[in-house]
PDB file of N, CA and C in Angstrom:
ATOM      1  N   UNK A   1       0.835  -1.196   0.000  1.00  0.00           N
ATOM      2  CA  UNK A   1       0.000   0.000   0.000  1.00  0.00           C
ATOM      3  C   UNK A   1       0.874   1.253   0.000  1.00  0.00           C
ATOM      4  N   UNK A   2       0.473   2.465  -0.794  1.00  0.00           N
ATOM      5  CA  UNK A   2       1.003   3.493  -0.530  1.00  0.00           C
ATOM      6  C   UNK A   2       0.356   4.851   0.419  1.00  0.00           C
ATOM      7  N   UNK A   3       1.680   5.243   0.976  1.00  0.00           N
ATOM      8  CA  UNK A   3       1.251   5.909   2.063  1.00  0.00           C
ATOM      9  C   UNK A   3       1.189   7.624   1.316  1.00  0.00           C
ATOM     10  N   UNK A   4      -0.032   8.333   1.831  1.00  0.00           N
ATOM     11  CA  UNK A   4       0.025   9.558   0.771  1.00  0.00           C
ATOM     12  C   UNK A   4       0.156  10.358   1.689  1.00  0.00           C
ATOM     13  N   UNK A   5       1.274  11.438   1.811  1.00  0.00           N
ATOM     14  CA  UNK A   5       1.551  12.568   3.094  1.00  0.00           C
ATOM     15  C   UNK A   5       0.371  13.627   2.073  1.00  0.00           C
ATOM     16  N   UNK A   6      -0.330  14.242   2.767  1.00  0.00           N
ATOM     17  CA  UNK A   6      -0.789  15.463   2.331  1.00  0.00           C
ATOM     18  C   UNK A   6      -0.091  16.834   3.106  1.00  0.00           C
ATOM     19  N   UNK A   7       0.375  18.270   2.714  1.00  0.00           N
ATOM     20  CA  UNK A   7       0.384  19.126   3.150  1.00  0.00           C
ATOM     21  C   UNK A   7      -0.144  19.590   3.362  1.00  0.00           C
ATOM     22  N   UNK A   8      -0.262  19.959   4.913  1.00  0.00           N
ATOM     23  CA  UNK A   8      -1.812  20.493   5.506  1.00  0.00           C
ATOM     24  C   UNK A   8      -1.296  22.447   5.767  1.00  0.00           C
ATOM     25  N   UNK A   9      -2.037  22.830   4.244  1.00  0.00           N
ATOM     26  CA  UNK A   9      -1.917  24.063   4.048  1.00  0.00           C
ATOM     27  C   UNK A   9      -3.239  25.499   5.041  1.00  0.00           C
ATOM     28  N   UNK A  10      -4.326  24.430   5.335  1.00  0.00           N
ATOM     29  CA  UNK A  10      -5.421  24.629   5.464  1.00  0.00           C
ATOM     30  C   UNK A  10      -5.185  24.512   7.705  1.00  0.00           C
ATOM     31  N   UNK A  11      -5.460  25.715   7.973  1.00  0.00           N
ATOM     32  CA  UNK A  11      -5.176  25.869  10.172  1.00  0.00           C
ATOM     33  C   UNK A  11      -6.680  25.758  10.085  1.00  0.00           C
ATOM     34  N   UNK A  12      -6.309  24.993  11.439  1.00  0.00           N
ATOM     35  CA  UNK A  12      -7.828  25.021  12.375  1.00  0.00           C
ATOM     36  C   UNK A  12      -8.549  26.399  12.362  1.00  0.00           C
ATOM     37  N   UNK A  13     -10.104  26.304  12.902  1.00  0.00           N
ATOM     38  CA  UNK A  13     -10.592  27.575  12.950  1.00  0.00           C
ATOM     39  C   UNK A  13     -11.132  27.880  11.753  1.00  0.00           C
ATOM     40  N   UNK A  14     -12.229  29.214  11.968  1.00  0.00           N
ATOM     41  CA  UNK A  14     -13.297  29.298  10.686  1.00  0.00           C
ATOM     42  C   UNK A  14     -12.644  30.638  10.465  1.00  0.00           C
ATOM     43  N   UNK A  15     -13.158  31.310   9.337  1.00  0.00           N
ATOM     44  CA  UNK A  15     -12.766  32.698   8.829  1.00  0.00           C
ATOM     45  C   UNK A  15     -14.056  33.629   9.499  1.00  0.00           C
ATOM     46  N   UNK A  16     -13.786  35.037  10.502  1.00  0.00           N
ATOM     47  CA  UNK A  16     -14.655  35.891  10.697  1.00  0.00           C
ATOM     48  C   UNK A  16     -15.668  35.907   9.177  1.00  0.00           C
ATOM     49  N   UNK A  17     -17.058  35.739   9.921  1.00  0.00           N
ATOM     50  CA  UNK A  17     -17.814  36.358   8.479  1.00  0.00           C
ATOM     51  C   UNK A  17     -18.101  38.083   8.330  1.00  0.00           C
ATOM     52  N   UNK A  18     -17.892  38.109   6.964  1.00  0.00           N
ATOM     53  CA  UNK A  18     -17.457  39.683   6.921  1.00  0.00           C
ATOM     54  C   UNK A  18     -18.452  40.505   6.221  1.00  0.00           C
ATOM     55  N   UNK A  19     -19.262  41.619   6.992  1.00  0.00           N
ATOM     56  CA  UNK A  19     -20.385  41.973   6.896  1.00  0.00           C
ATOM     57  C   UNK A  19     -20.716  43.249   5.812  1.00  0.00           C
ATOM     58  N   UNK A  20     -19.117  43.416   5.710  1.00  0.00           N
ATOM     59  CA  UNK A  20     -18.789  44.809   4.535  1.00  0.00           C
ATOM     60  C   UNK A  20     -17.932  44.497   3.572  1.00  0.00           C
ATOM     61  N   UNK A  21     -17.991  44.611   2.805  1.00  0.00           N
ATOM     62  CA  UNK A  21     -17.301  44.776   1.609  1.00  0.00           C
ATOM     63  C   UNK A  21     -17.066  45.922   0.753  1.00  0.00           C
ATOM     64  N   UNK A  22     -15.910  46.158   0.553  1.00  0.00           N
ATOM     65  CA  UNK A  22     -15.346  47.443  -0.357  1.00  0.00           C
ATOM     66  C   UNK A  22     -15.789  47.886  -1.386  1.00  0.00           C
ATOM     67  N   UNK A  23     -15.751  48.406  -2.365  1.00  0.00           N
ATOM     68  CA  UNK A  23     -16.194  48.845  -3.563  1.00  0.00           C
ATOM     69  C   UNK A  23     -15.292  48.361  -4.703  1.00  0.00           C
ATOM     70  N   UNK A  24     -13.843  48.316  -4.182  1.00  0.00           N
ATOM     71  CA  UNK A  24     -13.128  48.225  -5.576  1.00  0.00           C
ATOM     72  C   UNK A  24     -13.291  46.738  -5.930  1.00  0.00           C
ATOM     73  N   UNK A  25     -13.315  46.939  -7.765  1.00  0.00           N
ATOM     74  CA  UNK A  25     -14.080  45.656  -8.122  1.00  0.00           C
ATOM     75  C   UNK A  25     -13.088  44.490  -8.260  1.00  0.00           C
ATOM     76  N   UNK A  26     -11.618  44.952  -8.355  1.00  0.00           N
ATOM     77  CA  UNK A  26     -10.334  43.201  -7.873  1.00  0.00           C
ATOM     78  C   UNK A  26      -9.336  44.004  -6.641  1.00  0.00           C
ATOM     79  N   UNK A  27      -9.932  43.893  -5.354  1.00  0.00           N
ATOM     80  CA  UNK A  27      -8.768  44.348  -4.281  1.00  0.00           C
ATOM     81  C   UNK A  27      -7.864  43.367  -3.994  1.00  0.00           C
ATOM     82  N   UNK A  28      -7.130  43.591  -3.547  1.00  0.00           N
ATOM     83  CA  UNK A  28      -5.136  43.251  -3.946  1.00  0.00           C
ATOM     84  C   UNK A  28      -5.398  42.189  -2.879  1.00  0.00           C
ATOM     85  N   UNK A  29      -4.840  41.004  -2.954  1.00  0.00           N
ATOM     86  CA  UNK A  29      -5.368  40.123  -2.138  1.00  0.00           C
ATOM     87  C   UNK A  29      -3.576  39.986  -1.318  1.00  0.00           C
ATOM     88  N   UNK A  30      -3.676  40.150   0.007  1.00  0.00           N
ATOM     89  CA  UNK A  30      -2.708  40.212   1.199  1.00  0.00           C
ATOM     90  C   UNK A  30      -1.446  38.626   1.334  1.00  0.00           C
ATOM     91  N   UNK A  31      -2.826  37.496   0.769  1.00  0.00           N
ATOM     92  CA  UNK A  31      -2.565  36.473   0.706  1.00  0.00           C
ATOM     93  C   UNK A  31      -3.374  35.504   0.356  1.00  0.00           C
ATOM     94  N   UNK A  32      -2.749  34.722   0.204  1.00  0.00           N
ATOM     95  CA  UNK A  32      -3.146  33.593  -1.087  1.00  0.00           C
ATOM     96  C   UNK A  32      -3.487  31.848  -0.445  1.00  0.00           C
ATOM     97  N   UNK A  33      -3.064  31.407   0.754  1.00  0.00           N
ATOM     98  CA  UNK A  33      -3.489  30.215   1.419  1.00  0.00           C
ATOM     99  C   UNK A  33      -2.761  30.599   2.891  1.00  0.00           C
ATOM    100  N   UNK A  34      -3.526  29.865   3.894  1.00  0.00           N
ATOM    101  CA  UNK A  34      -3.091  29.697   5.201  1.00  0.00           C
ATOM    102  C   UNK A  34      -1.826  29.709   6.075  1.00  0.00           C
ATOM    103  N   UNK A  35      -1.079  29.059   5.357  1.00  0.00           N
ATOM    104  CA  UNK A  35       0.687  29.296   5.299  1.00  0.00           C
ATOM    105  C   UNK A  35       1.104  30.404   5.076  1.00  0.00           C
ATOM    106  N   UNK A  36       1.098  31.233   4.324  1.00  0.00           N
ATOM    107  CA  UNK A  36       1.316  32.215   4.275  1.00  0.00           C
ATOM    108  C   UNK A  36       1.168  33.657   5.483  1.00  0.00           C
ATOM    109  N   UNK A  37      -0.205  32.984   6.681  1.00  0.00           N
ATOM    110  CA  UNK A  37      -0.059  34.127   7.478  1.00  0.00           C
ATOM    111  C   UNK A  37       0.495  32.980   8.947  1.00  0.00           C
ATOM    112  N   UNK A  38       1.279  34.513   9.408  1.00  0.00           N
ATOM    113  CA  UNK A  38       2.171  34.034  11.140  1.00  0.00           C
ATOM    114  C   UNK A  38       1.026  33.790  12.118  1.00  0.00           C
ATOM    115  N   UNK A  39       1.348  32.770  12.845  1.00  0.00           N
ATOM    116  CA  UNK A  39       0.610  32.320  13.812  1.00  0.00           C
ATOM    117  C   UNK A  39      -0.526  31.498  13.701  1.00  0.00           C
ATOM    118  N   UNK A  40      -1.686  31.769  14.548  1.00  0.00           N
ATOM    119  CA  UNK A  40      -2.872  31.099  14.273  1.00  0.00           C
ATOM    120  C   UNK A  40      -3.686  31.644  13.445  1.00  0.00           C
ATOM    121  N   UNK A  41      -3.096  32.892  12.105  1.00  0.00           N
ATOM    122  CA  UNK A  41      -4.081  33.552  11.765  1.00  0.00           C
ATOM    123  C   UNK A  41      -4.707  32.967  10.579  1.00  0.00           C
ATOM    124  N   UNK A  42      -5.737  32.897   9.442  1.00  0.00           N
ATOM    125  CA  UNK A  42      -5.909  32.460   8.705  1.00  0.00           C
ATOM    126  C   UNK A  42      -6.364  33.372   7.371  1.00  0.00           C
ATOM    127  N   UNK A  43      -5.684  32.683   6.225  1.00  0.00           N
ATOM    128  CA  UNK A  43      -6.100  33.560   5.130  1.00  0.00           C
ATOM    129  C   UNK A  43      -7.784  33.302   4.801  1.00  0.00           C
ATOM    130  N   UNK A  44      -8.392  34.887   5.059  1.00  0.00           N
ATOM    131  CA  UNK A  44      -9.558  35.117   4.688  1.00  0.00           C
ATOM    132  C   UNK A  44      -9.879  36.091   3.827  1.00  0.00           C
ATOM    133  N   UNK A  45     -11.247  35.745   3.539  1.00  0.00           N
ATOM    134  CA  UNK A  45     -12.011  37.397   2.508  1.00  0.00           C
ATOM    135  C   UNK A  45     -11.947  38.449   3.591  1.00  0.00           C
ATOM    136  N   UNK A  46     -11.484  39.157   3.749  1.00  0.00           N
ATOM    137  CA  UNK A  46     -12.073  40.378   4.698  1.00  0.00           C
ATOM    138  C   UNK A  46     -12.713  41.619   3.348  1.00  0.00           C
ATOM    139  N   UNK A  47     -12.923  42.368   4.414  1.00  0.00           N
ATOM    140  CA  UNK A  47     -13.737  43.160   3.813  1.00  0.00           C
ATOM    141  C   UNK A  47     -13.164  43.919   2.457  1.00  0.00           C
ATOM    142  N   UNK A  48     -11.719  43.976   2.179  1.00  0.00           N
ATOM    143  CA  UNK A  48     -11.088  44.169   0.886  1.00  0.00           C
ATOM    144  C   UNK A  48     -10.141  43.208   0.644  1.00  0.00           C
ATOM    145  N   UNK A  49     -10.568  42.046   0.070  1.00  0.00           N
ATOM    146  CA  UNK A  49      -9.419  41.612  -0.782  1.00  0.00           C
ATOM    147  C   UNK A  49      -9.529  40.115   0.572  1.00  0.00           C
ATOM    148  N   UNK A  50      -8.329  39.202   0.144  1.00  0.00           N
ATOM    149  CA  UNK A  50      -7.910  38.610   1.390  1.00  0.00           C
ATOM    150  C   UNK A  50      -6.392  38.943   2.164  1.00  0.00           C
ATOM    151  N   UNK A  51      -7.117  38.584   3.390  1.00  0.00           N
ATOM    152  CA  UNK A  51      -5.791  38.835   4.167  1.00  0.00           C
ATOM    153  C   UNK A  51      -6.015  37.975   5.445  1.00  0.00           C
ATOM    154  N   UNK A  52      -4.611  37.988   6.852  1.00  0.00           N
ATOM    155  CA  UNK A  52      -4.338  37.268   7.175  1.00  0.00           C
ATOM    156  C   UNK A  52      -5.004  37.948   8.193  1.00  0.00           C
ATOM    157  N   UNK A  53      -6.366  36.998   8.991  1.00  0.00           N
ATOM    158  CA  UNK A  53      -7.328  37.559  10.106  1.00  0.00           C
ATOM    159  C   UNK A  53      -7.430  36.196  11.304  1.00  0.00           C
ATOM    160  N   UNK A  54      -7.274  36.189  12.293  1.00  0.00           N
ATOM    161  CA  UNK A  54      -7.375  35.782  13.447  1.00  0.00           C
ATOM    162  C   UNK A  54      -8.968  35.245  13.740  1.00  0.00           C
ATOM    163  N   UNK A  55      -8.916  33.653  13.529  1.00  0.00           N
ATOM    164  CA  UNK A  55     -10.208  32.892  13.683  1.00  0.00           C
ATOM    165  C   UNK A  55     -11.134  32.948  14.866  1.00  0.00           C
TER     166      UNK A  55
END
């Protein structure tokens, strides 16, 4: 049998749901998957673009 490692790109915890949204129609996104932000934070939609927000 083969053993399949997955990289677990994806942290515990849900993304704040975000009740506003910006106007501009492609905002610059902060980051791009979970790894990318320090700590426990997680890459989410926030209210412009995504970025790295605290679950």
């Amino acid at each position: 049998s083969t053993l399949i490692c997955l990289l677990v790109t994806e942290k515990p915890g849900t993304c704040p749901l975000i009740q506003i949204s910006c106007l501009m129609l492609n905002p610059p996104n902060k980051c791009q998957k979970d790894s990318e932000c320090p700590d426990t934070k997680k890459c989410c939609m926030s209210s412009c673009g995504k970025d790295c927000l605290q679950p």
